[in-house]
Structure formats: C-alpha cells, structure tokens
Protein backbone atom coordinates (compact mmCIF):
# COMPACT_ATOMS: atom_id res chain seq x y z
CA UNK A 1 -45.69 102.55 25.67
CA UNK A 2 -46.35 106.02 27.40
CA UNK A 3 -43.26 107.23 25.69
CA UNK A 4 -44.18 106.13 22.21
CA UNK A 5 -48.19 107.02 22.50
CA UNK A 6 -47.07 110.41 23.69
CA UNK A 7 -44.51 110.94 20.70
CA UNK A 8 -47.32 110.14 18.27
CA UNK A 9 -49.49 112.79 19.73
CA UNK A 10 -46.66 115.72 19.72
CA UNK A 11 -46.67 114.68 15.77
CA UNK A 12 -49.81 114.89 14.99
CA UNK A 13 -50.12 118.60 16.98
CA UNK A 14 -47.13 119.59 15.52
CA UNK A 15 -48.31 119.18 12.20
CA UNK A 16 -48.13 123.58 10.83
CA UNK A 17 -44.33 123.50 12.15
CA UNK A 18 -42.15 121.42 10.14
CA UNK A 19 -39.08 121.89 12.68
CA UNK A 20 -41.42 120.62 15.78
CA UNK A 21 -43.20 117.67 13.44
CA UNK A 22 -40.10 116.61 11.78
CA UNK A 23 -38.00 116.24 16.00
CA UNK A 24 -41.98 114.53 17.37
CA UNK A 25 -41.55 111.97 14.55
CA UNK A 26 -38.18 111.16 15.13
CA UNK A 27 -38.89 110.86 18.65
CA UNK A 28 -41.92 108.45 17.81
CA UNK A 29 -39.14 106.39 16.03
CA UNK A 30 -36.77 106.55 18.53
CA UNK A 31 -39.51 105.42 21.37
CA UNK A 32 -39.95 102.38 19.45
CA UNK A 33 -36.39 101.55 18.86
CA UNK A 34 -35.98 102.39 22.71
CA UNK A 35 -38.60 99.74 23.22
CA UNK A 36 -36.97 97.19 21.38
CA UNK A 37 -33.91 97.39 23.66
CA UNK A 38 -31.70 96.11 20.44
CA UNK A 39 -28.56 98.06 20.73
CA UNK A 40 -27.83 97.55 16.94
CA UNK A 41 -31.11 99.09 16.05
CA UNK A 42 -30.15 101.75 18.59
CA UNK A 43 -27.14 102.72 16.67
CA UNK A 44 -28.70 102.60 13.26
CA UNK A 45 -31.69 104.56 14.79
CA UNK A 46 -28.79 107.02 15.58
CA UNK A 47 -27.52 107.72 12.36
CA UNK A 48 -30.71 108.02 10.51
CA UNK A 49 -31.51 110.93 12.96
CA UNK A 50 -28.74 112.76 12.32
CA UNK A 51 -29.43 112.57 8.45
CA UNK A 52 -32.47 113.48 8.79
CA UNK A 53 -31.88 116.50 11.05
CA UNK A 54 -29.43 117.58 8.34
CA UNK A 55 -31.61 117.01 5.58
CA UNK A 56 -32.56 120.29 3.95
CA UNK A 57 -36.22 120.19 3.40
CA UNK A 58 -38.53 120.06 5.98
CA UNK A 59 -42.34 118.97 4.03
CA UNK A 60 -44.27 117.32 6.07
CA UNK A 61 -45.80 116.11 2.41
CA UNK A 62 -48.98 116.53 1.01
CA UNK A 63 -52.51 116.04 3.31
CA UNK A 64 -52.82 112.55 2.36
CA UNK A 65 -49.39 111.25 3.24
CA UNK A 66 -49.68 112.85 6.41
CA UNK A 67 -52.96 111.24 7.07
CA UNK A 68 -51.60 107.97 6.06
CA UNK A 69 -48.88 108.55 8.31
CA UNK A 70 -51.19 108.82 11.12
CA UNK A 71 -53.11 106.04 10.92
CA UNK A 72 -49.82 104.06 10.19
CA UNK A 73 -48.31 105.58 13.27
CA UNK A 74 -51.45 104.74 15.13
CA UNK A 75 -51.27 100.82 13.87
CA UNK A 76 -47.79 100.90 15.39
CA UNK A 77 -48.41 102.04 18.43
CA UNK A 78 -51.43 99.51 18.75
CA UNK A 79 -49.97 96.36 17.55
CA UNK A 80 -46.70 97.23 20.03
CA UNK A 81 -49.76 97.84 22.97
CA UNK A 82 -50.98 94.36 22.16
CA UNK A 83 -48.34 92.26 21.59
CA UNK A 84 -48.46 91.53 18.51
CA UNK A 85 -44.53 91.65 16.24
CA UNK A 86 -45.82 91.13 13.04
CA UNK A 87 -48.32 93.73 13.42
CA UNK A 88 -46.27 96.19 14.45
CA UNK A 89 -43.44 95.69 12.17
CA UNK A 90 -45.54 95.48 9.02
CA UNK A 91 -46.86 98.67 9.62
CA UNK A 92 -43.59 100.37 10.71
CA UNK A 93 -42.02 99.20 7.21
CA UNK A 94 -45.49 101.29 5.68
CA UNK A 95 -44.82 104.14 7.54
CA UNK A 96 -40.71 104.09 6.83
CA UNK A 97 -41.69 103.41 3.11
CA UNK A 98 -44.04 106.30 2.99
CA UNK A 99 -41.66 108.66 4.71
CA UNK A 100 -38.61 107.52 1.94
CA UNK A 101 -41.36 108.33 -0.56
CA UNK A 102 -41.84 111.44 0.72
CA UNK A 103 -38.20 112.13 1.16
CA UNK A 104 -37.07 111.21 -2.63
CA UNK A 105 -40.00 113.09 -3.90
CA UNK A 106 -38.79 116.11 -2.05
C-alpha cells in the first residue's frame, strides 16, 4: 500500500516533466500489479511498460484528463486500502481507458 500511495504522489508532483510523470505513473501501475502477486499480470504489466517507454510522445494530456486521472488514481489506491475488488478494479479500467484515450488522441 506504501508502495502504491507513494507512486501516486511522485505523479501528481511530477506533473511539468513528462519524462518523470510518464516513469511515476508506470510505477503507480506496476505497485498495483506488484500487489496483486498474479505473475501473468506481472508479465503483461511488463510489456506494456516497455511500449510505453518507447512510445514517442510524452503529453501528459490536457488539465482535465490529468485531473481525472488523479482522482481515478486516488479511487484506486482507496478501494485497494479498503478491501474492496470491485472498487478498485472499476476504477483502474477508468483510469487505463482514459490513458488509451489520451494515447490515440496523441
């Protein structure tokens, strides 16, 4: 929990440097695919990072993605802190929508 609660700070400070936003939210992701412990979702967690690290643009998209981003990184982290799966993974399917919008619009 420390792990991913710390990751989702070091995005949201990182926010003016897309190079230091764009490693902070892949670390939030992989926290929470760490906390899983699903080795499948491990690997797949794997590749994604290294397409997004090679992925040209670096927009961290326009003010109100990034503040939907936020609060949807904030839901995760709080349904994950309570307990609660379906919480937690209906929010992380918002926030990996919004960031595939954000990627295709780019």
């Amino acid at each position: 929990m420390a792990e991913i609660e710390a990751n989702e700070r070091r995005v949201e400070a990182a926010w003016a440097e897309p190079f230091a936003h764009r490693a902070a939210d892949l670390d939030f992701h992989g926290a929470v695919v760490d906390a899983a412990q699903n080795s499948f979702l491990s690997h797949v967690n794997a590749l994604v990072r290294i397409a997004l690290e090679s992925a040209e643009s670096m927009s961290n998209g326009d003010g109100e993605n990034a503040r939907t981003a936020a609060v949807l990184r904030a839901d995760v982290a709080r349904a994950i802190r309570a307990g609660d799966a379906e919480g937690a993974e209906a929010a992380m399917r918002s926030l990996v929508a919004l960031d595939r919008a954000n990627l295709l619009e780019e």
